[in-house]
PDB file of N, CA and C in Angstrom:
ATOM      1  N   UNK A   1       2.794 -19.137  -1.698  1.00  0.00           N
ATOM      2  CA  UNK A   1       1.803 -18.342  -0.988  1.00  0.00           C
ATOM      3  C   UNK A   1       0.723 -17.928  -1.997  1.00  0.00           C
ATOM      4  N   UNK A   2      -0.535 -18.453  -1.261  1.00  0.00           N
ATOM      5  CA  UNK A   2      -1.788 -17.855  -2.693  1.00  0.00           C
ATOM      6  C   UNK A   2      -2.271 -16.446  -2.659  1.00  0.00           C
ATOM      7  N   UNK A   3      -2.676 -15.955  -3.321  1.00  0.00           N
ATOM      8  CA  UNK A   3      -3.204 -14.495  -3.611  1.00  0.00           C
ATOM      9  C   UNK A   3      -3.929 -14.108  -2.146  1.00  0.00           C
ATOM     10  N   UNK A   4      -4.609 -15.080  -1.824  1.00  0.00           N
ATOM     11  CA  UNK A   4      -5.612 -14.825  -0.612  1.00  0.00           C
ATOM     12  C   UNK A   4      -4.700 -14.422   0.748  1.00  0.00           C
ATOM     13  N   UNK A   5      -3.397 -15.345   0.752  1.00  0.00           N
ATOM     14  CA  UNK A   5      -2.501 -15.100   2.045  1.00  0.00           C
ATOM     15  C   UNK A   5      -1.475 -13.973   1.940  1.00  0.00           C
ATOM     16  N   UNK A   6      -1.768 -13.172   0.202  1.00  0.00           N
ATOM     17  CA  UNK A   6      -0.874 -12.199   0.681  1.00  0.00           C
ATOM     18  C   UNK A   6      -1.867 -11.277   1.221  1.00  0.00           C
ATOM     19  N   UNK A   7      -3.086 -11.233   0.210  1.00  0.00           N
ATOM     20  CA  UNK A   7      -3.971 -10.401   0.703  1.00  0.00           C
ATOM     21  C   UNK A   7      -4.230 -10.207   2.453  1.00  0.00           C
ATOM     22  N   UNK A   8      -3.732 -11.319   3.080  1.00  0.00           N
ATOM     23  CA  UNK A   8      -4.623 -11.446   4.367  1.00  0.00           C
ATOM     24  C   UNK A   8      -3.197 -10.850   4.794  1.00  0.00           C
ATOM     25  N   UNK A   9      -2.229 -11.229   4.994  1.00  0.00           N
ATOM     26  CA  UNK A   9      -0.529 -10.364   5.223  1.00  0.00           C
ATOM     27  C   UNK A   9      -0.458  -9.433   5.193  1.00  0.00           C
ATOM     28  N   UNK A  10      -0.808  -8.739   3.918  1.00  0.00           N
ATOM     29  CA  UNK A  10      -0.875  -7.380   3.500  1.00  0.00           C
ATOM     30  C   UNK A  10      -1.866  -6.456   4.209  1.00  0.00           C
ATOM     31  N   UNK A  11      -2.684  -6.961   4.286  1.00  0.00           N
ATOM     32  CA  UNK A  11      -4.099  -6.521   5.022  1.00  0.00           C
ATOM     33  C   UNK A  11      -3.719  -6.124   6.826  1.00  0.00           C
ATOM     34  N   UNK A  12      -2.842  -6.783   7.157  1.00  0.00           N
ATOM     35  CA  UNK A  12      -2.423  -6.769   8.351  1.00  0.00           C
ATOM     36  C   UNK A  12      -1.274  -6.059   8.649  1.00  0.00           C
ATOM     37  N   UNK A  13      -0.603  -5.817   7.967  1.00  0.00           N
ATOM     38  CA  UNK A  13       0.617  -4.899   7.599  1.00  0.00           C
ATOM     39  C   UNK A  13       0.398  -3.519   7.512  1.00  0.00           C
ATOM     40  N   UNK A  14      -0.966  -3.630   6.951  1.00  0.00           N
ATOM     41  CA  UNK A  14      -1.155  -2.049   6.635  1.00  0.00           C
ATOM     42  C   UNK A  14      -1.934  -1.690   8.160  1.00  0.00           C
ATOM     43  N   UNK A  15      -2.935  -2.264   8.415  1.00  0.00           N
ATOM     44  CA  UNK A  15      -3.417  -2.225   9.821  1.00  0.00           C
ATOM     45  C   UNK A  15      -3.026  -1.718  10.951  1.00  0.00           C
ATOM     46  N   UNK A  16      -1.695  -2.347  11.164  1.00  0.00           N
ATOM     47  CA  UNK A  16      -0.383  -2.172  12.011  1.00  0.00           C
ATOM     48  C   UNK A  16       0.711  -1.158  11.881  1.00  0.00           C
ATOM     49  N   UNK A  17       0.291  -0.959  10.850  1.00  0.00           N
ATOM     50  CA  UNK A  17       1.909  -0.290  10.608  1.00  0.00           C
ATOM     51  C   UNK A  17       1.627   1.455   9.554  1.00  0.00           C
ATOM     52  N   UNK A  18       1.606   0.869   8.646  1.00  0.00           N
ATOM     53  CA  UNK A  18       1.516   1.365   7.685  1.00  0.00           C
ATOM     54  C   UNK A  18       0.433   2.667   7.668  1.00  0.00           C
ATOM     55  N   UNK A  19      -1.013   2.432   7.831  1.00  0.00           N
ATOM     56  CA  UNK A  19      -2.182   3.292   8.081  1.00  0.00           C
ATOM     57  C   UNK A  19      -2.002   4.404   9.438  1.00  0.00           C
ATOM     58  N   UNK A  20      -1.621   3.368  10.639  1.00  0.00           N
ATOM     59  CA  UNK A  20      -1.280   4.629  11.917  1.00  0.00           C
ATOM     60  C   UNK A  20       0.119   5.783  11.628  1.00  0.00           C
ATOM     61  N   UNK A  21       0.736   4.956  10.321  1.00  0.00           N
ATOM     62  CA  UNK A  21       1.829   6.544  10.385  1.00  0.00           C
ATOM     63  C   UNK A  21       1.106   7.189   9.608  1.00  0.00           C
ATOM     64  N   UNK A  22       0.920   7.153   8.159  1.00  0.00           N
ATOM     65  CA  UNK A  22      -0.393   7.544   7.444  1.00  0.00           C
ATOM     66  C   UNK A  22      -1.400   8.097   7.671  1.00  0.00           C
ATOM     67  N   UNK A  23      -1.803   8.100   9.200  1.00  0.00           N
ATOM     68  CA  UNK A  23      -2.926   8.956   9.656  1.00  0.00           C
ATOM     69  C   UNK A  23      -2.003  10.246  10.312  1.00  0.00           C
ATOM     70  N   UNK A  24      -0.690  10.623  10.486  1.00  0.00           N
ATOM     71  CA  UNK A  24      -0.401  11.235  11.534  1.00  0.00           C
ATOM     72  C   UNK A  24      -0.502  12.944  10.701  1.00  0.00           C
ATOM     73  N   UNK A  25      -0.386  12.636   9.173  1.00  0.00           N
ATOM     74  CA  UNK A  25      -0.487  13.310   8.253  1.00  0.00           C
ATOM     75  C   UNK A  25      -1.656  13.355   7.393  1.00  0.00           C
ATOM     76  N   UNK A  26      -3.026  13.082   8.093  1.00  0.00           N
ATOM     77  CA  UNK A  26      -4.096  12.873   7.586  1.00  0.00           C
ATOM     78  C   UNK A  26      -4.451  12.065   6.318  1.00  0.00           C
ATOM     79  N   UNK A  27      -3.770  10.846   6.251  1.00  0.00           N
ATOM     80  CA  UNK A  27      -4.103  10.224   4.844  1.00  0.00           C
ATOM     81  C   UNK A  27      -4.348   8.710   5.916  1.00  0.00           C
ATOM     82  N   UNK A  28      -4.277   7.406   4.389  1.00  0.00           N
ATOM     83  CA  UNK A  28      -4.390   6.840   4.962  1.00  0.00           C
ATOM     84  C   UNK A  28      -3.943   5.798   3.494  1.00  0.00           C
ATOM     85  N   UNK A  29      -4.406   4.205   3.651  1.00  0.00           N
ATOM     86  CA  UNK A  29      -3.914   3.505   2.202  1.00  0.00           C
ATOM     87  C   UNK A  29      -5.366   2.637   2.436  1.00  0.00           C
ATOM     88  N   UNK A  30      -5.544   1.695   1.250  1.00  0.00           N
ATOM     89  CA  UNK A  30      -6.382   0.689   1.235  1.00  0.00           C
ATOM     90  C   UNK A  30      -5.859  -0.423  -0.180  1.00  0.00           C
ATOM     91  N   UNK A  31      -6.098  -1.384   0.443  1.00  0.00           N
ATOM     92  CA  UNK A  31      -5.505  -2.525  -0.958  1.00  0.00           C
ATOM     93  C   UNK A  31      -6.881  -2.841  -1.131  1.00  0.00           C
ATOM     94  N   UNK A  32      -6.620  -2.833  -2.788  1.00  0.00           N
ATOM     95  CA  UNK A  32      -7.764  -3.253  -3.424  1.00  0.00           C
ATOM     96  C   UNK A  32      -8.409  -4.738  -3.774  1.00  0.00           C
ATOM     97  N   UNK A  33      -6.596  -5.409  -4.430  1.00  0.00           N
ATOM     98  CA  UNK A  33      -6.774  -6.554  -4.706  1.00  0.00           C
ATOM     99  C   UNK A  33      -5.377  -7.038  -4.798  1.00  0.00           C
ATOM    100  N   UNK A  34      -4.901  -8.762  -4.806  1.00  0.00           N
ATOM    101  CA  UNK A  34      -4.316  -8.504  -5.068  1.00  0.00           C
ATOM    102  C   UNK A  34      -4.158  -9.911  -5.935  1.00  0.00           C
ATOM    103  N   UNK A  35      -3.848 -10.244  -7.196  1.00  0.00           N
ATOM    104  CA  UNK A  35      -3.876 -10.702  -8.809  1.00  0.00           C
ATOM    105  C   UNK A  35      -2.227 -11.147  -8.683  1.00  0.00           C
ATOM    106  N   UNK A  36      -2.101 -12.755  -8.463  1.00  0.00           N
ATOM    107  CA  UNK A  36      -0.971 -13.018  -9.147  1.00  0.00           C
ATOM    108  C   UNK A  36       0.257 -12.191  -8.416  1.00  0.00           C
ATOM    109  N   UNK A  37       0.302 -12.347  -7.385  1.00  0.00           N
ATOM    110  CA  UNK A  37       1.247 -11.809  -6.674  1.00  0.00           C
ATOM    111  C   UNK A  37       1.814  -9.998  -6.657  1.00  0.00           C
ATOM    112  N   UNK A  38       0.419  -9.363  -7.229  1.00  0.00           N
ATOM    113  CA  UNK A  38       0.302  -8.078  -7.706  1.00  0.00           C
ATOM    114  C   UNK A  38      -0.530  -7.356  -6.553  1.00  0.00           C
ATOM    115  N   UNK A  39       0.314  -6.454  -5.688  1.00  0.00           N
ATOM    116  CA  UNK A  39      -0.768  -6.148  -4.933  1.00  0.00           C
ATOM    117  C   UNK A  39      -1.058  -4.431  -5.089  1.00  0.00           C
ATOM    118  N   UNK A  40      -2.512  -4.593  -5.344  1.00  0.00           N
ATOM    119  CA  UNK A  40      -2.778  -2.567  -5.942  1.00  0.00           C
ATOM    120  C   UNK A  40      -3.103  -2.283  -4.885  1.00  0.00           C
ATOM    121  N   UNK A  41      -2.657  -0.732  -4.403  1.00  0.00           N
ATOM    122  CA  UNK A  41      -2.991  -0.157  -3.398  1.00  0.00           C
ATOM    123  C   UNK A  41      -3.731   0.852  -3.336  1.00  0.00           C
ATOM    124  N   UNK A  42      -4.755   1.826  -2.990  1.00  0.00           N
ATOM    125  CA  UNK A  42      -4.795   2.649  -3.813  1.00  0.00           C
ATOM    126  C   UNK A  42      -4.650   4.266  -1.720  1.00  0.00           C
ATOM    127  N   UNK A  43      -4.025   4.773  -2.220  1.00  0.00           N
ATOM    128  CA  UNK A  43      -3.567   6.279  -0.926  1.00  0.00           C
ATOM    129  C   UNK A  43      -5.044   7.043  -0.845  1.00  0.00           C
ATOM    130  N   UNK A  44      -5.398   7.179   0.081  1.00  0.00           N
ATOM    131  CA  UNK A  44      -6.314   8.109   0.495  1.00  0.00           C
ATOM    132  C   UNK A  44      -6.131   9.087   1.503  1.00  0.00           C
ATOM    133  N   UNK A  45      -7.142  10.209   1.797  1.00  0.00           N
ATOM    134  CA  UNK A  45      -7.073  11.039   2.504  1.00  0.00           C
ATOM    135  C   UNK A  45      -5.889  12.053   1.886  1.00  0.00           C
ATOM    136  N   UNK A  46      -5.161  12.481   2.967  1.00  0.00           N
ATOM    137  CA  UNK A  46      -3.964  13.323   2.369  1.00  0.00           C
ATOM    138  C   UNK A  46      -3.181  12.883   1.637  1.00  0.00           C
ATOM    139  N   UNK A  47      -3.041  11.601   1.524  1.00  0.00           N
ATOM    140  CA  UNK A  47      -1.776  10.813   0.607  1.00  0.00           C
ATOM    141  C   UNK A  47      -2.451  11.390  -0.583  1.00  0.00           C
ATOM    142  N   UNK A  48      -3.500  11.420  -1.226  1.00  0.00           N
ATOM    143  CA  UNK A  48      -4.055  11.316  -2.199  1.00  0.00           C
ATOM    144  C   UNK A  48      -3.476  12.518  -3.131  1.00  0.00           C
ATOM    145  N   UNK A  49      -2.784  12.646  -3.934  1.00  0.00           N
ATOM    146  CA  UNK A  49      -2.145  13.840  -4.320  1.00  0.00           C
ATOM    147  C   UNK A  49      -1.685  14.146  -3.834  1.00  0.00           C
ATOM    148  N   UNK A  50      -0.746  14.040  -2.684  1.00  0.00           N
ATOM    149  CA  UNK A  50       0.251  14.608  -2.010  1.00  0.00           C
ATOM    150  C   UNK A  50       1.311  14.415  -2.749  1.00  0.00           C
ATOM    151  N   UNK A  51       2.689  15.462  -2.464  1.00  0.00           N
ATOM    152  CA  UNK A  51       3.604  15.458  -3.234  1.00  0.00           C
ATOM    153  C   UNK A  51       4.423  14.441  -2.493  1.00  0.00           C
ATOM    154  N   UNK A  52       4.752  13.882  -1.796  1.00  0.00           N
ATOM    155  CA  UNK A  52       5.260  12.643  -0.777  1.00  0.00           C
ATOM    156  C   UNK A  52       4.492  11.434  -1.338  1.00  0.00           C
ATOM    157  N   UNK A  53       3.455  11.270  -1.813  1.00  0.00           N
ATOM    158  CA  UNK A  53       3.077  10.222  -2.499  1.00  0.00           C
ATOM    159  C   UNK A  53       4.077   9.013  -3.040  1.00  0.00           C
ATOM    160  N   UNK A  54       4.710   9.459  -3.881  1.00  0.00           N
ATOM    161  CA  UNK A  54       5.525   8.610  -4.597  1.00  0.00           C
ATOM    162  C   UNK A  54       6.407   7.975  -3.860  1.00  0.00           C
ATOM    163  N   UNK A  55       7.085   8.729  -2.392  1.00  0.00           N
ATOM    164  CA  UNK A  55       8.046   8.645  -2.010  1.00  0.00           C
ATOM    165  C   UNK A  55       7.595   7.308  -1.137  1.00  0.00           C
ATOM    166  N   UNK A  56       6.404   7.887  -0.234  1.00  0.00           N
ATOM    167  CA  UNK A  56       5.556   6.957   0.402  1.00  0.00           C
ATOM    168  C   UNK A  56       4.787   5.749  -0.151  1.00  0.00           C
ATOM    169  N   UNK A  57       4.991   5.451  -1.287  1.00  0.00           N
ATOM    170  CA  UNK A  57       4.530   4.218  -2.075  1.00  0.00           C
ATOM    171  C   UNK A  57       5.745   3.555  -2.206  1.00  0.00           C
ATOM    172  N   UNK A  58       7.133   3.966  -2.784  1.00  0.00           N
ATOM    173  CA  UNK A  58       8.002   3.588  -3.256  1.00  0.00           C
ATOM    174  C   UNK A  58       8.990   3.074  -2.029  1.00  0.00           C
ATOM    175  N   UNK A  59       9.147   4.003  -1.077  1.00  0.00           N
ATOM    176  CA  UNK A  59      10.280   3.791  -0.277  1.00  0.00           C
ATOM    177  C   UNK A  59       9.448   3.036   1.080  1.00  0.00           C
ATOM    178  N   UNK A  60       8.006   3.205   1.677  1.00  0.00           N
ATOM    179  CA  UNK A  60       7.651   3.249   2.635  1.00  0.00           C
ATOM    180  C   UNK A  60       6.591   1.616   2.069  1.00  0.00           C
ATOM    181  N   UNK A  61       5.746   1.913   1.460  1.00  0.00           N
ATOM    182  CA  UNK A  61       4.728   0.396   1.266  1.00  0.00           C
ATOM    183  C   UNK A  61       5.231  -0.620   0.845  1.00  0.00           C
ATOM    184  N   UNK A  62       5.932  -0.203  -0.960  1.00  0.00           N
ATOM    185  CA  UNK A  62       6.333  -1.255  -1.379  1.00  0.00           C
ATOM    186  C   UNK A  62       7.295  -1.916  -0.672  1.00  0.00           C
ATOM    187  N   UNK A  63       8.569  -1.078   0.166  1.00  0.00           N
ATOM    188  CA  UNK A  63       9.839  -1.772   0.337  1.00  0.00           C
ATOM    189  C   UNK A  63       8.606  -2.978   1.819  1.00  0.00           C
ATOM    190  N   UNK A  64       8.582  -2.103   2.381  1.00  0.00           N
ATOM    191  CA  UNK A  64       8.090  -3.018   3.106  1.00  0.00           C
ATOM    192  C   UNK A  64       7.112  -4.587   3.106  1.00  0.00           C
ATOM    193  N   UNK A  65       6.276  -4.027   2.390  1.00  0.00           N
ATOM    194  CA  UNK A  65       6.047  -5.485   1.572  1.00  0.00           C
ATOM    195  C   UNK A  65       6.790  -6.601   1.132  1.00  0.00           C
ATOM    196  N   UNK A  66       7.589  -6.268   0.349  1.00  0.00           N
ATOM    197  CA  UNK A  66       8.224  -6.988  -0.091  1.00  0.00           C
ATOM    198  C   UNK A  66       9.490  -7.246   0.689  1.00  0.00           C
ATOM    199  N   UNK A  67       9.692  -6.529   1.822  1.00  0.00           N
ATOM    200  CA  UNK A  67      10.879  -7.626   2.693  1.00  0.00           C
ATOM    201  C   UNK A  67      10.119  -8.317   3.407  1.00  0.00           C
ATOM    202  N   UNK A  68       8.829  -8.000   3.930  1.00  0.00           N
ATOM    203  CA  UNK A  68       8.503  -9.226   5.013  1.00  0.00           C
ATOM    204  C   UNK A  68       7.717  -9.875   4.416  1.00  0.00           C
ATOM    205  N   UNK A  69       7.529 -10.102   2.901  1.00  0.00           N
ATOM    206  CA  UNK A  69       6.536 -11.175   2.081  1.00  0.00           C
ATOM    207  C   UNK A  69       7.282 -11.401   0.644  1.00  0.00           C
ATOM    208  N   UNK A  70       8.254 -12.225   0.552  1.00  0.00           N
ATOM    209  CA  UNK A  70       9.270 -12.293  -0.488  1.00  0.00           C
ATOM    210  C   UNK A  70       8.073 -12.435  -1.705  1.00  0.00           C
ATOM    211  N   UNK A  71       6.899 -13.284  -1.526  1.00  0.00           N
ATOM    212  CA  UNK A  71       5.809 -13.684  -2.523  1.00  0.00           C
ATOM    213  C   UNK A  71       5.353 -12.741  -3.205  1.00  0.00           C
ATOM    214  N   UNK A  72       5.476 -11.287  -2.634  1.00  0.00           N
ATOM    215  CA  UNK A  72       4.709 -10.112  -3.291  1.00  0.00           C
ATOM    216  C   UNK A  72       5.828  -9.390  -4.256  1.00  0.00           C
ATOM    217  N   UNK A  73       5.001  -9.905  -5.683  1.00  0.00           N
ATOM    218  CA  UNK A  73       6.159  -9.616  -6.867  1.00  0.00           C
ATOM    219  C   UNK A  73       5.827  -7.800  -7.200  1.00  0.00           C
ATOM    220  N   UNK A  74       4.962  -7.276  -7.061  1.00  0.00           N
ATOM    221  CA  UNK A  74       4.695  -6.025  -7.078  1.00  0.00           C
ATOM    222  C   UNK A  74       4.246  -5.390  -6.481  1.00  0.00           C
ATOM    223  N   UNK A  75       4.212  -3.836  -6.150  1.00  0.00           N
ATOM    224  CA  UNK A  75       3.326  -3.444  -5.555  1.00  0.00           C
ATOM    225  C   UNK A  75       2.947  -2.134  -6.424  1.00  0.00           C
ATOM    226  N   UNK A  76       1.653  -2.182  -6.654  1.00  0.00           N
ATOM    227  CA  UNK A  76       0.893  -0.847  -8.241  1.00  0.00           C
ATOM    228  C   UNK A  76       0.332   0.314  -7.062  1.00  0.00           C
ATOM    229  N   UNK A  77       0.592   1.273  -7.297  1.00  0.00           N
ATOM    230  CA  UNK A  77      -0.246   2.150  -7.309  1.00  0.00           C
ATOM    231  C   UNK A  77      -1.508   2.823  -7.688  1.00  0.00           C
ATOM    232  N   UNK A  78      -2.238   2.285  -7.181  1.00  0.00           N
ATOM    233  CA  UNK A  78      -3.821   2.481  -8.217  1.00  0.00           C
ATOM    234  C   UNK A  78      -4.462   3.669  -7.473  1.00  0.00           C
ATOM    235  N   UNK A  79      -4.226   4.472  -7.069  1.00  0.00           N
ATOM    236  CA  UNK A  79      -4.495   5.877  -6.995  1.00  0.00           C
ATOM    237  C   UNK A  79      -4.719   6.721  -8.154  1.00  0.00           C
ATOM    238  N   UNK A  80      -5.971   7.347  -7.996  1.00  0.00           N
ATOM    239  CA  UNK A  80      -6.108   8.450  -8.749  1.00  0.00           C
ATOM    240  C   UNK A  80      -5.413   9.590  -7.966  1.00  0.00           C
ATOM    241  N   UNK A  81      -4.426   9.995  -8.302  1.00  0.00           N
ATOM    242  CA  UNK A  81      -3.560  11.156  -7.864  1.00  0.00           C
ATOM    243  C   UNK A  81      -4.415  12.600  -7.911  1.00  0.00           C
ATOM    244  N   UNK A  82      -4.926  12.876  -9.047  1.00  0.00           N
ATOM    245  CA  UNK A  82      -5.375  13.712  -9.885  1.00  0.00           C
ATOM    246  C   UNK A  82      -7.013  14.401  -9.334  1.00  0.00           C
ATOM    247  N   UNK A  83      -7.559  12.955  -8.435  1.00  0.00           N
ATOM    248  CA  UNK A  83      -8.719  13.615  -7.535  1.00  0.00           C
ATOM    249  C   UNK A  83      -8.444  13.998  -6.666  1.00  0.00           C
ATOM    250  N   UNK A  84      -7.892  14.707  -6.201  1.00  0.00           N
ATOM    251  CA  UNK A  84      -7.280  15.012  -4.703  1.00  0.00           C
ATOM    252  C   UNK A  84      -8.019  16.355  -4.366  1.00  0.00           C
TER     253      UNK A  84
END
């Protein structure tokens, strides 16, 4: 799978899924890029410094990614936490 088809996977994942729970708590996500099977995400809105952050990157984006796209070898957090 090339960079472009996870991007376009991923892109659709978050669309669907991911962003409408994400809004229910006023945040939201956006992928930036994604490099070599590396996909950066970066949390906005309320995610953005939220203390659930981590939990919601770790347990909620990445896992998901990576069960329904075996190709996606990472998933980064590229959030600035710290502007919130």
């Amino acid at each position: 799978m090339t960079d472009a088809e996870i991007l376009e996977a991923v892109e659709q994942i978050m669309k669907e899924e991911i962003n409408p729970a994400l809004a229910t708590h006023g945040g939201g996500a956006e992928i930036l890029k994604v490099e070599e099977g590396k996909v950066y995400v970066e949390l906005q809105g309320g995610c953005r410094g939220c203390m659930g952050a981590r939990m919601t990157m770790k347990d909620g984006i990445k896992r998901l990614f990576k069960e329904r796209l075996p190709a996606v070898k990472e998933v980064i957090d590229a959030t600035n936490h710290d502007a919130a």
